[in-house]
Protein backbone atom coordinates (compact mmCIF):
# COMPACT_ATOMS: atom_id res chain seq x y z
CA UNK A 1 -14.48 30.51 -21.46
CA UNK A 2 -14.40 26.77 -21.82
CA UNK A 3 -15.83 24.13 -19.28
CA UNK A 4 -13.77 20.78 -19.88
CA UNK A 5 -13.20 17.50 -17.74
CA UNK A 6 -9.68 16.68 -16.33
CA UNK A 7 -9.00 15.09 -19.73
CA UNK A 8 -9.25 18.18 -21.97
CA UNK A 9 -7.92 20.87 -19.63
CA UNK A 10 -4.86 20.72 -21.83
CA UNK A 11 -6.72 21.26 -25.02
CA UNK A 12 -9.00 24.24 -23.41
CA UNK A 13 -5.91 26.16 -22.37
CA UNK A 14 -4.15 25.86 -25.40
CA UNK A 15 -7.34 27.19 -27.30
CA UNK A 16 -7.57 29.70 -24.99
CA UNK A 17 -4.13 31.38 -25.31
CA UNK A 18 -4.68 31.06 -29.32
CA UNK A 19 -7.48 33.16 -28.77
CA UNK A 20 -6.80 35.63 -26.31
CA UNK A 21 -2.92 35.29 -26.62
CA UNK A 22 -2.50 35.33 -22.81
CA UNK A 23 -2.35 32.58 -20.04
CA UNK A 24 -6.29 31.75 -18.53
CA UNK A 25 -7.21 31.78 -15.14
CA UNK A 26 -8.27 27.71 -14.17
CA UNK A 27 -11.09 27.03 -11.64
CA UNK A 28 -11.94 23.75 -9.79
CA UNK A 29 -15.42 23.50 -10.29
CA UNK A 30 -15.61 20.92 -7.26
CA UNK A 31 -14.02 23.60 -5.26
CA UNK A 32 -16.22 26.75 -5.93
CA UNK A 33 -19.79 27.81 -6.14
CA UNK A 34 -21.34 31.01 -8.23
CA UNK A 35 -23.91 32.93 -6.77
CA UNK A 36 -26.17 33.55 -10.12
CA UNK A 37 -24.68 30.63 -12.32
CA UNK A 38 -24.81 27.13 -12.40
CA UNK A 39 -21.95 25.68 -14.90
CA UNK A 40 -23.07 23.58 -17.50
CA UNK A 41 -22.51 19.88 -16.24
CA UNK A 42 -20.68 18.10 -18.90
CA UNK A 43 -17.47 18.81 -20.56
CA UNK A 44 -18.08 21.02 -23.52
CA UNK A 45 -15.34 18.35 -25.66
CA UNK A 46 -16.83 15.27 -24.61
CA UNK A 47 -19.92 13.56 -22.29
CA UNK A 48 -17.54 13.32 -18.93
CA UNK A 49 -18.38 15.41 -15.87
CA UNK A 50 -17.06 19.25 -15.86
CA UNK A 51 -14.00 19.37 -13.49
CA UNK A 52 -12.50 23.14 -14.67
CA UNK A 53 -13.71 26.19 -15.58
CA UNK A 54 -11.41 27.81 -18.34
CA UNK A 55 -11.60 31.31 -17.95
C-alpha cells in the first residue's frame, strides 16, 4: 500500500506491480472517507499533500 501525491502515482504503481506482480487498485483520497482510518497526510515520496491511495 503506498500513499503518494499526483506526482508519484506513477512511481507507486510501478513499485507496486514489482512487488505483487499484478495491477493495484487506485483511490482518490479527496473522493473517499474510511470509517476507522485516517490516511497519513503527506505523500510517503515527498512533503506534498496525499492525493491516491495505492492499494
Amino acid at each position: 500500500m503506498y500513499v503518494v501525491c499526483k506526482d508519484h502515482v506513477e512511481l507507486a504503481i510501478d513499485m507496486f506491480v514489482d512487488e505483487f506482480e499484478e495491477a493495484p487498485d487506485i483511490v482518490d483520497l479527496d473522493q473517499t472517507k474510511f470509517i476507522e482510518w485516517d490516511p497519513p497526510v503527506t505523500c510517503q515520496e515527498c512533503e506534498q499533500r496525499a492525493k491516491f491511495l495505492i492499494l
